[in-house]
Every structure is written in C-alpha cells, then in structure tokens.
Protein backbone atom coordinates (compact mmCIF):
# COMPACT_ATOMS: atom_id res chain seq x y z
CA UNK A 1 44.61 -78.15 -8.42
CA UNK A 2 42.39 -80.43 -9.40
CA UNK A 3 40.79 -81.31 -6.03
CA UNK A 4 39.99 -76.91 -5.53
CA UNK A 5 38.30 -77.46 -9.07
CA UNK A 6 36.40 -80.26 -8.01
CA UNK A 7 35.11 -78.02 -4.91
CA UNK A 8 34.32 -75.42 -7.31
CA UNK A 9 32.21 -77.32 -9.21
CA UNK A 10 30.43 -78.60 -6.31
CA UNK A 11 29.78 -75.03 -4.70
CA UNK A 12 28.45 -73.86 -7.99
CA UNK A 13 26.10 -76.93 -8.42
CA UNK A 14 25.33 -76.58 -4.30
CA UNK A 15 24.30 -73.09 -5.62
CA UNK A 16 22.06 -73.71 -8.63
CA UNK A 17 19.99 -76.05 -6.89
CA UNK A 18 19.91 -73.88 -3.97
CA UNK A 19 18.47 -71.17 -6.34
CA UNK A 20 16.07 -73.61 -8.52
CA UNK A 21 14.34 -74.89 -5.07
CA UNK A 22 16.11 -78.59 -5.14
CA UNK A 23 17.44 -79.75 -1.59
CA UNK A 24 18.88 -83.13 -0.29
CA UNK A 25 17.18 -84.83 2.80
CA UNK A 26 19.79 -86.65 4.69
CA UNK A 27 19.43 -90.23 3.09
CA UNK A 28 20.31 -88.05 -0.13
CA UNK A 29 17.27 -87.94 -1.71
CA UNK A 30 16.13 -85.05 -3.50
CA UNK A 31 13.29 -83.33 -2.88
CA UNK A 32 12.35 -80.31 -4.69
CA UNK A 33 10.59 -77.06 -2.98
CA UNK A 34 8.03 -75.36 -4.66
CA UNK A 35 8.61 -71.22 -4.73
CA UNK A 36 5.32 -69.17 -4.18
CA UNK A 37 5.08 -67.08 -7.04
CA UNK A 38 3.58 -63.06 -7.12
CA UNK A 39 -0.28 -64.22 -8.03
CA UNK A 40 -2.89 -61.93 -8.62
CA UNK A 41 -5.59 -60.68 -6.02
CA UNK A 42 -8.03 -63.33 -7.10
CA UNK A 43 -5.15 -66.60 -7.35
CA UNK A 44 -3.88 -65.51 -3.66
CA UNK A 45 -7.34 -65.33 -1.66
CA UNK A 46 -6.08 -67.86 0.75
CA UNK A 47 -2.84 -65.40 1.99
CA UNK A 48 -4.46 -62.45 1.94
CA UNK A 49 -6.79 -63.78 4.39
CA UNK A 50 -4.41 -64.27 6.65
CA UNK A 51 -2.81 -61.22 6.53
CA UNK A 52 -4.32 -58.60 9.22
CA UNK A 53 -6.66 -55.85 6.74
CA UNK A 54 -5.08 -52.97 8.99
CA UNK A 55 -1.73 -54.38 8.44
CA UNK A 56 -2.21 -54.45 4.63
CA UNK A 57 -3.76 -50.51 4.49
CA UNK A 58 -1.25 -49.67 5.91
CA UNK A 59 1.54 -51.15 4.04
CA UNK A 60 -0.24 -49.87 0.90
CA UNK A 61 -0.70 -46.19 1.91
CA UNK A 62 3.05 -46.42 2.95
CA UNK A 63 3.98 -47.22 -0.32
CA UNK A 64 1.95 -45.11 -2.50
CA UNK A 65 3.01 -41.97 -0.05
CA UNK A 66 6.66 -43.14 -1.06
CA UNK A 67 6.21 -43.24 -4.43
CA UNK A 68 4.02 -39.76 -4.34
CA UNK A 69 5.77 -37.68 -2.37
CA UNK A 70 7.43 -34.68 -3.91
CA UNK A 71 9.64 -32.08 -2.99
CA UNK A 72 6.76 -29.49 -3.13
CA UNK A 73 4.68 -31.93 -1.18
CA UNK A 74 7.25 -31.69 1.65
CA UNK A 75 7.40 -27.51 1.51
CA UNK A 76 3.29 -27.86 1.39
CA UNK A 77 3.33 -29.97 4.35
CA UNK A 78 6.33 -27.83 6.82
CA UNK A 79 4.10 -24.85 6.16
CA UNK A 80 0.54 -26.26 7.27
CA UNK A 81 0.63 -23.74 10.16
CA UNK A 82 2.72 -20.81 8.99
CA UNK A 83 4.94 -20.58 5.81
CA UNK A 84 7.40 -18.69 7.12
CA UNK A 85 11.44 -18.43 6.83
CA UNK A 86 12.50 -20.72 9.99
CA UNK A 87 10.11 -23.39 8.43
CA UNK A 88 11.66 -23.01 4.76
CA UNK A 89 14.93 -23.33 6.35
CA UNK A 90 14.23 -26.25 8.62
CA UNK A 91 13.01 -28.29 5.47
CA UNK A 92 16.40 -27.36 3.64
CA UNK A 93 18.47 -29.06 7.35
CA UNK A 94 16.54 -32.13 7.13
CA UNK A 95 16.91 -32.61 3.93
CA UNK A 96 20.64 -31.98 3.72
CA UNK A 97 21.06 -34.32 7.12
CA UNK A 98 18.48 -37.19 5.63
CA UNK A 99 21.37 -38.77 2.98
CA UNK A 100 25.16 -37.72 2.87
CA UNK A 101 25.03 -38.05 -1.11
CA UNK A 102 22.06 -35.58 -1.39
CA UNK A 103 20.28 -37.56 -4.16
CA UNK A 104 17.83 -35.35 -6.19
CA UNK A 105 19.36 -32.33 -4.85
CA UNK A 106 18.82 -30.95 -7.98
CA UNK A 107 14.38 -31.24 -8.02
CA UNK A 108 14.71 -29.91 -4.40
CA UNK A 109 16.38 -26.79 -5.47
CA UNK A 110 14.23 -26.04 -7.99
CA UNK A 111 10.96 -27.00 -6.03
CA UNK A 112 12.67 -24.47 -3.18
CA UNK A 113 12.90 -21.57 -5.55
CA UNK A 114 9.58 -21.85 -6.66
CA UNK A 115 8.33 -21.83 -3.31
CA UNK A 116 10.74 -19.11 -1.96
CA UNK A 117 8.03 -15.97 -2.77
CA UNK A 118 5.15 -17.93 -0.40
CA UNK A 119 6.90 -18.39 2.39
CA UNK A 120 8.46 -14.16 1.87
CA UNK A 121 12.11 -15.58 1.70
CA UNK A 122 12.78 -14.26 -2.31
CA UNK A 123 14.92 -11.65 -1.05
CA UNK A 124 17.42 -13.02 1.44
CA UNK A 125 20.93 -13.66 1.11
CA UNK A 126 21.43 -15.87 3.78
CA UNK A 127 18.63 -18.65 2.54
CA UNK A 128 19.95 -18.54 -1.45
CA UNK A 129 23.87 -19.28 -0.11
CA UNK A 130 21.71 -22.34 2.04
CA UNK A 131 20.24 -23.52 -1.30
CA UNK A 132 23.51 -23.50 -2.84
CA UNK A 133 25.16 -25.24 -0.03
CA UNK A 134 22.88 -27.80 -0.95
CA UNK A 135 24.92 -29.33 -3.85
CA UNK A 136 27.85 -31.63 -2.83
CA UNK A 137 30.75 -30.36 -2.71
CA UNK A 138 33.73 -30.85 -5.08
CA UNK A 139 32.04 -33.44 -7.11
CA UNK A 140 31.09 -31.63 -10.25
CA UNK A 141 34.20 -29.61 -10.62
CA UNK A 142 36.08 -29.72 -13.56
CA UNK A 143 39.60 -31.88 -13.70
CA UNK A 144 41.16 -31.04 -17.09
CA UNK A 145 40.28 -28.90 -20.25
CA UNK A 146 38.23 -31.29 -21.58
CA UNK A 147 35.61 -31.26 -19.26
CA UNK A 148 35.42 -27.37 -19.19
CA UNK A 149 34.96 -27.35 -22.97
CA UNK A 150 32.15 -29.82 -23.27
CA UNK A 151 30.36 -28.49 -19.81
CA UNK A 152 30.71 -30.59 -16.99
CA UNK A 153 27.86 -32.11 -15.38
CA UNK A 154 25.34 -29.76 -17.07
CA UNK A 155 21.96 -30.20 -15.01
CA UNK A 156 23.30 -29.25 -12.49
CA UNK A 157 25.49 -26.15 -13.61
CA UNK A 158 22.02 -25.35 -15.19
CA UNK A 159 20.64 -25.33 -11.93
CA UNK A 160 22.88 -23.30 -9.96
CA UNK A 161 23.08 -20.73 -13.00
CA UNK A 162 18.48 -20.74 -12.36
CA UNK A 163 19.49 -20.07 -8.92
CA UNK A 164 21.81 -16.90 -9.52
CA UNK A 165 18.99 -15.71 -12.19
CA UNK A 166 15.95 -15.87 -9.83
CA UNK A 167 18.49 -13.88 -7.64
CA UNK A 168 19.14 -11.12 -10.22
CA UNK A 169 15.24 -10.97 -11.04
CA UNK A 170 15.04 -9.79 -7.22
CA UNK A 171 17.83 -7.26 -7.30
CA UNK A 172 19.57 -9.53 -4.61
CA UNK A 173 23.46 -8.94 -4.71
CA UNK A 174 25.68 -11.36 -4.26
CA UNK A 175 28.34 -11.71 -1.60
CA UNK A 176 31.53 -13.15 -0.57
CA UNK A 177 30.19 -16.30 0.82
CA UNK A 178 28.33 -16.86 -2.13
CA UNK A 179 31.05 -16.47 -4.36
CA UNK A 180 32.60 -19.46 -2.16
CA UNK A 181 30.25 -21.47 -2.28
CA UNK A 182 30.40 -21.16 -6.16
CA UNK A 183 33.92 -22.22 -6.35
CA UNK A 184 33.32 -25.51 -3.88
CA UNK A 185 30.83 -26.73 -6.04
CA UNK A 186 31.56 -25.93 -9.86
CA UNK A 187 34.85 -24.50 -9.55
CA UNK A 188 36.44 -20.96 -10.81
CA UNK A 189 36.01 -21.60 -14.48
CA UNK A 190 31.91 -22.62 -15.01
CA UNK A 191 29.33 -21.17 -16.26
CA UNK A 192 27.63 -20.44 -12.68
CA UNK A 193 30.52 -18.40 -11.70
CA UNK A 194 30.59 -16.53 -14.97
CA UNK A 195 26.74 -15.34 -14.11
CA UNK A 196 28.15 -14.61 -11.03
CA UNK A 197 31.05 -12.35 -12.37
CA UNK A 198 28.36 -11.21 -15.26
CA UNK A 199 26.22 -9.84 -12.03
CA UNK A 200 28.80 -8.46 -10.03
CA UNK A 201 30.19 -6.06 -12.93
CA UNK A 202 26.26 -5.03 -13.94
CA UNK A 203 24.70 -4.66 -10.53
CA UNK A 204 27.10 -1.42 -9.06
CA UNK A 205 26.79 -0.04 -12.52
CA UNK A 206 22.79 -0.16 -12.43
CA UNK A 207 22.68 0.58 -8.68
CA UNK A 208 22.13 4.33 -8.65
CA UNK A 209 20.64 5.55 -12.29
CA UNK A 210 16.62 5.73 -11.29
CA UNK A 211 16.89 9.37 -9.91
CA UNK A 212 13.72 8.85 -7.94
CA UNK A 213 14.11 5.31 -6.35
CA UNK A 214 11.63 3.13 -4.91
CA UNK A 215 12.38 2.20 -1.33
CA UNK A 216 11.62 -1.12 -0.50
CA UNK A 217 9.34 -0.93 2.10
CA UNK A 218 6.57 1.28 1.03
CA UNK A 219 4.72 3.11 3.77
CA UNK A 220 1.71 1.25 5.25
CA UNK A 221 -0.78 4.56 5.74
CA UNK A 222 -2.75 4.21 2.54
CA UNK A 223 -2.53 8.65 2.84
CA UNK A 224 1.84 8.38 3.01
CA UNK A 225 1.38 5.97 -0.05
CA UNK A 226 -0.94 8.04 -2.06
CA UNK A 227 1.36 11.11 -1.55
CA UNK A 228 4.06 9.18 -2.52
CA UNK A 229 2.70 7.88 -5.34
CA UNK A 230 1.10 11.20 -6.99
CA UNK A 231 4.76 12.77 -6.23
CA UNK A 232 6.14 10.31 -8.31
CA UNK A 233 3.69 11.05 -11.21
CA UNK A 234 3.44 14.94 -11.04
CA UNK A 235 6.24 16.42 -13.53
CA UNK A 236 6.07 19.94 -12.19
CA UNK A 237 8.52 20.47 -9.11
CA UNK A 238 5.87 23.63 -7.83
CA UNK A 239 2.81 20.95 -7.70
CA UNK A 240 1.46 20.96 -4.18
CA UNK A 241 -0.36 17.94 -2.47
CA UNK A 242 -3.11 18.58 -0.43
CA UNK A 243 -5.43 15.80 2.09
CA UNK A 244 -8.81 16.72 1.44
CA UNK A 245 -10.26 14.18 3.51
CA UNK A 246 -9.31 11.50 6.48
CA UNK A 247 -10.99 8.01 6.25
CA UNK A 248 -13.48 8.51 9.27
CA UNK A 249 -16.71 6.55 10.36
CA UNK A 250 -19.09 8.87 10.60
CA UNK A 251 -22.49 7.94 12.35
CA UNK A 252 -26.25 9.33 10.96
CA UNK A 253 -29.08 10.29 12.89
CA UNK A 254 -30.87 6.84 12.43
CA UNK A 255 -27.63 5.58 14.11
CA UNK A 256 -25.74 3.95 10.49
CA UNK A 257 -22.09 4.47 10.35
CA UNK A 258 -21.27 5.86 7.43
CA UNK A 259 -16.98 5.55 5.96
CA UNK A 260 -15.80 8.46 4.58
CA UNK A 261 -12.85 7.44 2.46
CA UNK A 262 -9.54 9.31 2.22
CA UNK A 263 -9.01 12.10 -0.31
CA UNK A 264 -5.76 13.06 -1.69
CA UNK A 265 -5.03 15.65 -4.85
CA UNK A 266 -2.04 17.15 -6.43
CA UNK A 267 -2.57 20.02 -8.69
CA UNK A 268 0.49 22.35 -9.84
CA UNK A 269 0.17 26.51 -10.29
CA UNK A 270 -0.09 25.97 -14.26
CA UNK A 271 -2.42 23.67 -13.97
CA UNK A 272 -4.91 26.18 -11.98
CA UNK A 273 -4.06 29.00 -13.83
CA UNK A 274 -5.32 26.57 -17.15
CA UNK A 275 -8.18 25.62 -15.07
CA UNK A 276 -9.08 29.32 -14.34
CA UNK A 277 -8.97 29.60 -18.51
CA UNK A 278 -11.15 26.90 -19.68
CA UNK A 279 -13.83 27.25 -21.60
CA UNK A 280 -17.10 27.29 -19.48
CA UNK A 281 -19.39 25.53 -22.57
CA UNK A 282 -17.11 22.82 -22.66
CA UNK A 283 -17.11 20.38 -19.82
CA UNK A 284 -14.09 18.42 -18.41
CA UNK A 285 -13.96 14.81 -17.89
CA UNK A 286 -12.94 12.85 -14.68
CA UNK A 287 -11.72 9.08 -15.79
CA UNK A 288 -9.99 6.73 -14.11
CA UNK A 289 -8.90 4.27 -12.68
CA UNK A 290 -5.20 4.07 -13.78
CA UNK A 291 -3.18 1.23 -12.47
CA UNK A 292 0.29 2.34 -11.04
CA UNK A 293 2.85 -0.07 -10.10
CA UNK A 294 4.86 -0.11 -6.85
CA UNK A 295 6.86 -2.97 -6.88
CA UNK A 296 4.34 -5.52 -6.05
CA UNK A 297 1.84 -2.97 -5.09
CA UNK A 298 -0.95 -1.58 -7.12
CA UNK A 299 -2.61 1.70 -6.32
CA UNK A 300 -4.94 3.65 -8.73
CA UNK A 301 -5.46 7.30 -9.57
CA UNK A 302 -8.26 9.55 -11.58
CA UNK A 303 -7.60 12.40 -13.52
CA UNK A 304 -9.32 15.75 -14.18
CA UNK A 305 -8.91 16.57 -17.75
CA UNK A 306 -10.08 18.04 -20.65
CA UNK A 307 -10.91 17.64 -24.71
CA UNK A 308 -8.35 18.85 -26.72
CA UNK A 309 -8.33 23.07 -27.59
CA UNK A 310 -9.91 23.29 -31.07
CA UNK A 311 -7.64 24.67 -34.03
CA UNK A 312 -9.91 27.56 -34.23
CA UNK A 313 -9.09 28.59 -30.55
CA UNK A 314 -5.58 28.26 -30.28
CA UNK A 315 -3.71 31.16 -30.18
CA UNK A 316 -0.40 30.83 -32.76
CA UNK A 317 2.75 32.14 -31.89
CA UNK A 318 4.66 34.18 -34.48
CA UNK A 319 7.65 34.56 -35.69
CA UNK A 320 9.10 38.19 -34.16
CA UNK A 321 11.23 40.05 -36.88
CA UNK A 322 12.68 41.86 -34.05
CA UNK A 323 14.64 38.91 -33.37
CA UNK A 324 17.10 39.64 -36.42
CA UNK A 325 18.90 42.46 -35.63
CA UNK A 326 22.10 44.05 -37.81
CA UNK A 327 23.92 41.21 -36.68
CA UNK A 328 22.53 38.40 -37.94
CA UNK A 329 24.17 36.75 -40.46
CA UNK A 330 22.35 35.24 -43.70
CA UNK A 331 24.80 31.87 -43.92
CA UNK A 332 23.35 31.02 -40.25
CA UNK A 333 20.07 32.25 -39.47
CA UNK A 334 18.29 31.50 -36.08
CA UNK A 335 15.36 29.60 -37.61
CA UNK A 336 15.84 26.39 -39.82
CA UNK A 337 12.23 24.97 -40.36
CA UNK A 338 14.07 21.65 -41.41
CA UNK A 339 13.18 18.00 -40.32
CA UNK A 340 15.99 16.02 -40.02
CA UNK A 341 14.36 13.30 -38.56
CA UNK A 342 12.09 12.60 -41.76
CA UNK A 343 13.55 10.84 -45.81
CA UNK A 344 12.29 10.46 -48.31
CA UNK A 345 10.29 7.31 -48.36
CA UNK A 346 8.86 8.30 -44.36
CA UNK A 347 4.85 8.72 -44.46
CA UNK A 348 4.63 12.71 -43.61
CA UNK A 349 0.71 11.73 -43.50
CA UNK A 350 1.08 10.64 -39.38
CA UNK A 351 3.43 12.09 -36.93
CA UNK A 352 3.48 11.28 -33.31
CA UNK A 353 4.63 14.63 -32.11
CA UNK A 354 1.52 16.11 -33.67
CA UNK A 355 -1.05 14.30 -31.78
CA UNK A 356 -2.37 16.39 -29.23
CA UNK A 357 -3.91 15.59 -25.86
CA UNK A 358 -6.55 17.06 -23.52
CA UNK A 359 -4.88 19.08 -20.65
CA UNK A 360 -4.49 17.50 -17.00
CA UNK A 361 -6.40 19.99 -14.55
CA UNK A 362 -5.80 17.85 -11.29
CA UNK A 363 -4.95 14.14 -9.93
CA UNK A 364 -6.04 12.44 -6.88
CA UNK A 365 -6.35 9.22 -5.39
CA UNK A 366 -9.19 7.97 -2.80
CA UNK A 367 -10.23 5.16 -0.96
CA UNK A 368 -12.84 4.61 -2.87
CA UNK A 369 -13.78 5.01 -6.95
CA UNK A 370 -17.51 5.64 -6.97
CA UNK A 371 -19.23 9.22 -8.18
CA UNK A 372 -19.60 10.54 -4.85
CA UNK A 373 -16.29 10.40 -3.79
CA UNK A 374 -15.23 12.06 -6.97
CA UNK A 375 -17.80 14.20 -6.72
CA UNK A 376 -16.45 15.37 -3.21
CA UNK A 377 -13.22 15.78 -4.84
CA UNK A 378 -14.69 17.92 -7.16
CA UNK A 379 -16.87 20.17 -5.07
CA UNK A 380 -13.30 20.75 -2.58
CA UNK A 381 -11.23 21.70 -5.89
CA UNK A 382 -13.66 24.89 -5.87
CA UNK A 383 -12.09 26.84 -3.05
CA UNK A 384 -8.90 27.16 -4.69
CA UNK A 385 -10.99 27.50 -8.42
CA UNK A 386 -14.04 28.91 -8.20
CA UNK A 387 -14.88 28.94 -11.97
CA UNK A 388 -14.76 25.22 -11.57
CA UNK A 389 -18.44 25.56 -10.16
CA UNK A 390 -19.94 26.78 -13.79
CA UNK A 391 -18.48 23.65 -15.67
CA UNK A 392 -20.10 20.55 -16.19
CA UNK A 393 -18.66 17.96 -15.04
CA UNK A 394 -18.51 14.21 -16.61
CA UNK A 395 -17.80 11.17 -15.08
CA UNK A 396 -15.86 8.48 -17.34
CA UNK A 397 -15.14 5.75 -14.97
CA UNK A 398 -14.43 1.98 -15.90
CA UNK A 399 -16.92 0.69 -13.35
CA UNK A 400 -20.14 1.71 -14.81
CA UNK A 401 -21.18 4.42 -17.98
CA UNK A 402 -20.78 7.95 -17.58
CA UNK A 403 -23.30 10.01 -15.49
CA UNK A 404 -23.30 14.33 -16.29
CA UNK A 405 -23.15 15.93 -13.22
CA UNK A 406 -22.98 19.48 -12.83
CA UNK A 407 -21.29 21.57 -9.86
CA UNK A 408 -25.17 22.49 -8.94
CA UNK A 409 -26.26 18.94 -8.77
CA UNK A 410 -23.43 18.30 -6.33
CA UNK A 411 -23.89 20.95 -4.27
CA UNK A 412 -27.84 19.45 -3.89
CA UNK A 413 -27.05 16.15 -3.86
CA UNK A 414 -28.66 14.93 -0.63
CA UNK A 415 -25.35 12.62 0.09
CA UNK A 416 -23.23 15.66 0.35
CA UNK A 417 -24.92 18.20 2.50
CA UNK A 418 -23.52 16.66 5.76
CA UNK A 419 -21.01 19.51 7.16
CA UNK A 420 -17.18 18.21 6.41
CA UNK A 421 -14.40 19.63 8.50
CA UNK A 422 -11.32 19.56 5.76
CA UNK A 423 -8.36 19.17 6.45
CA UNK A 424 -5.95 20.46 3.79
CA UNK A 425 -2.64 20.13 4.16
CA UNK A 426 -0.45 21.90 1.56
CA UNK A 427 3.23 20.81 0.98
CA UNK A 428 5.57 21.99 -2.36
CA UNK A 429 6.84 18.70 -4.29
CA UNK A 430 10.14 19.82 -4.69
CA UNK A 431 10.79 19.65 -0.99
CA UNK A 432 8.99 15.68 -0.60
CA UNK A 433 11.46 15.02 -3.00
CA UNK A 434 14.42 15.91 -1.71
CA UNK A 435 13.68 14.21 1.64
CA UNK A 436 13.09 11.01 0.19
C-alpha cells in the first residue's frame, strides 16, 4: 500500500510540472520551458510574420462565418437561384443528417416557418410533418405526473404548439401522420397535442359555413376575376354582368399603339329602373377605388352612385286602414310602433338605422382607374339607360380632384370618337352562382 501511494504521489508531481512547463534533462537537472502566451497584435509581430497572410484571411473569415452564420442565413443562401419547395426541403435533410442530436433544432424551426411563405411552401402538409420530424424523438416526453403538471421541456413544446398555429392561420388540416409525429415527440398528454385536438374538433365544424366560398386558386384572366369578384359583391340574385370592353392594342394613324383596358359592370333590374327615376338636376357621382380582398389578392372597383333623396322628395308610405278588417282584435293589433331595442338612459339623439345613403346605380371594375376609362364606362351604360345622357356626371376618384363631366363632353371628347366594337356579354348572377 504504501509503495502504490508513493507512485501516486510521483504521477501527480510528474503531472504538475508537466503542466507548469518544468522538465528533467537526463543528468536530472531541471530546466524549465517557457509557454508562449496569447499576446496582442503589436507584442506578436515576429509570428505573425511568419505566418502566410493568405493563410491567416482565411482562417479569420472562417471563423467569423462560424460565428455569423444563422439559420436564415442558410435558407438565404439554398435559395440564391430559386426559392422553391425542393430547395426548402433539401435545407431541412442536411440539416437533420449534419448532427444526430439536432442541436438548435429549435431556432431552425422557427427560422423555417418564417421563411415558409417565400419559398410558396405555407400551405403544404407534407413540409410542416418534415419540420416536426425535426425534433428528436422521445426525448422531451413526459415520464410521471410531475413533469406533465409543471410542463416539460417548455421551449420546445412552445415551439411545436407555433408550428400547429402558423398551420391553423393557413387553414391547413392536420392529418394522421401528423398526429404521430406529435405523440413521438411530446407524447399524448402535452400541450402540442391538445392544439392539435383543439384544431381537429374546430376545423370540420368551420369547414362549410361561408355560403359563397373562396376557391383557392383564383382565376388568372383579370375578366374571370373581375366577374367573380363583382358577383361576390352584388346582393341582388337578378343583377346581370356584362364585358363592355376586351383589353386590346389598338394602333393610330401616326402608327402609336394605343391599350384599351378591360371593362366589366354589374348592374341589377332595380337598380336601372332607379336610374331611369333620378332626378336630371342632380348629378351622380362615380368614386372609387375600393380595395376588395381575395385572399392575398387585391382588386378594386368604382361605383355609380348618388346623393341621398331629400326629405322633401320622398314619397311616405301610409298606414292603410283597410288593413283592419272586423277581425282584428284590439288586445293584438298588427302595428306596435314600439322600440325594444332602446332604455331609458340610450341617446334617442343618433341612430344608426336612420342614416341614409346615396343609391348604387352600377359597379364595374377596369384595367385601368383614370377618367377616360370611366368615362367609357359611362357613355356604354347609355344603351341600356338612355336618360343617363342628360345627367351630369362627377368624377370623385382618389388619384387626383374631381373633374364635372357631362354625357355631351364625353360624347366630344376627342379620345373617344374612335369606333369601339362592344362586346357585351349578359349572364343572370343567380346562375354564376350556382356553378361555382
């Protein structure tokens, strides 16, 4: 025992001058080495100047990409030529191949869903299950009660919970294999596969209540999309939707080419019949543009409308006496003029119900939103109202202040005297509706 202690000793004094730079020659003497020390720039002249330049640029531009490099770096870099889904996926495989223990999986997920929408991949299945299979496997399930109660390894159930929300802002249902995938990595009872569950009892119930649903490819003829869009905003079943004008190129005399932009209007049988009644001393109004959302598309329309009908014009209907007859009985007559809506501490000085708005003559949409466009819009909307023709006209567009023009100054406007061939295609709403 006490020879093994005596080695001990020796190994661990062997080692300490080992570490401290003291060494034994062979006669025994000591000799003690001097350790080179990290020295600045300006101390270590004589090294560096032995060192290759190219060698050390490099070394440095190694490190500093190392230490620089992100995960959105990496995404920014697959996608110099294309950003497109086999790239997005091929950065997800090397990363999952580079390290068994998939360190920072949790920055790369997030840096993937926030570059999902550039490279067009927000709405797959396939590539969120991929993201998901990114986390290891049966590391951060629970074992015991314990750990479900005080929620095991949060970040990360954080994480995959982002992941399932970015997937319900989409309208992207889950399926079996994601519900799998879920159970590997945080097991049955976590707070990913509750948002799971959560989304899997809301989704069917949502699935079918807009009556008029959007498809999700929208039609790529800027004509289709206008008619779908005005279908969707007309509220009369009988309004008809008629192409007053193709986008052509025509070409002048002095050899110009000159677009003509697309023309598309929707007017209903009330709404003419209105038209036909209006006052000719008081002119109607065409405004616009008015954004309407598509899913991620934009389109605008304009509007053909008027100032609201004076009181002193508007025609009151009466109450008929005829309508009592013998019998009607007093406890339960057939008009209450009772507000139930209102107490007694409500402001009766402002109602919403009572304020009143110009009628809507006619919508359209065009390719383009200048005056004499419009104004071509107008000038067509006289062969099915003539009366139209002896009303001024005012435009109240956003892009510049109103100009008066009057049917007369359309009709001699030099920029609309070339001869159109119109093409006017009628179709009833109610039957674009039901083939959609």
């Amino acid at each position: 025992m006490v020879s093994e202690l005596i080695h001990i000793c020796r190994l661990r004094k062997q080692k300490w001058r080992q570490r401290h730079g003291w060494t034994r020659s062979e006669k025994g003497a000591v000799i003690i080495v001097l350790r080179s020390f990290h020295c600045s720039a300006v101390c270590s002249t004589s090294q560096q100047d032995q060192k290759e330049p190219k060698e050390a640029s490099e070394r440095e531009t190694q490190s500093k990409d190392r230490t620089l490099v992100t995960h959105e770096d990496i995404f920014e870099k697959a996608a110099k030529n294309s950003k497109t889904k086999g790239n997005f996926n091929r950065v997800v495989d090397v990363f999952t191949k580079n390290d068994i223990r998939r360190r920072g999986h949790v920055e790369f997920i997030y840096a993937a869903l926030k570059q999902m929408p550039e490279f067009g991949v927000e709405q797959d299945i396939t590539v969120y299950n991929k993201l998901l299979d990114v986390f290891p496997k049966e590391v951060f399930v629970p074992r015991n009660f314990i750990q479900r109660m005080f929620n095991h390894y949060p970040r990360q159930q954080e994480c995959g919970v982002q992941l399932l929300e970015q997937m319900e802002n989409y309208g992207i249902m889950p399926n079996v294999e994601t519900k799998v995938l879920l159970a590997q990595v945080f097991g049955k009872k976590s707070h990913p596969m509750r948002k799971y569950q959560r989304i899997m009892y809301w989704f069917p119930k949502f699935k079918h209540t807009n009556p008029y649903p959007i498809p999700q490819v929208l039609p790529s003829d800027p004509i289709d999309l206008a008619r779908f869009s005005l279908a969707r905003i007309a509220s009369d079943p009988d309004a008809k939707i008629t192409v007053f004008q193709y986008q052509t190129t025509d070409i002048t005399e002095t050899g110009e080419e000159v677009l003509r932009p697309y023309i598309v209007g929707i007017q209903s049988p009330e709404q003419r019949s209105l038209l036909a009644k209006h006052n000719h001393c008081r002119p109607v109004f065409v405004e616009g543009p008015f954004p309407l959302w598509l899913r991620k598309t934009c389109v605008h329309y304009y509007l053909l409308r008027a100032d609201p009908i004076p009181p002193e014009e508007k025609v009151k209907k009466e109450f008929d006496p005829e309508w009592i007859g013998p019998e009607q009985s007093l406890f339960y007559p057939q008009r209450v003029e009772l507000d139930l809506e209102r107490d007694i501490g409500d402001d009766d000085s402002f109602d919403v119900d009572d304020v009143e708005e110009g009628p809507v003559y006619a919508m359209c949409m065009a390719g383009q939103g200048d005056e004499t466009t419009l104004a071509q819009w107008i000038s067509d909307l006289q062969e099915t109202c003539p009366t139209l023709g002896q009303i001024p006209t005012v435009f109240r567009l956003e892009s510049g202040p109103g100009e008066l023009l009057t049917s007369s100054d359309v009709q001699q406007s030099p920029e609309l005297e070339f001869e159109t061939d119109h093409i006017i295609e009628d179709e009833p709403l109610y039957s674009k509706r039901v083939k959609q």
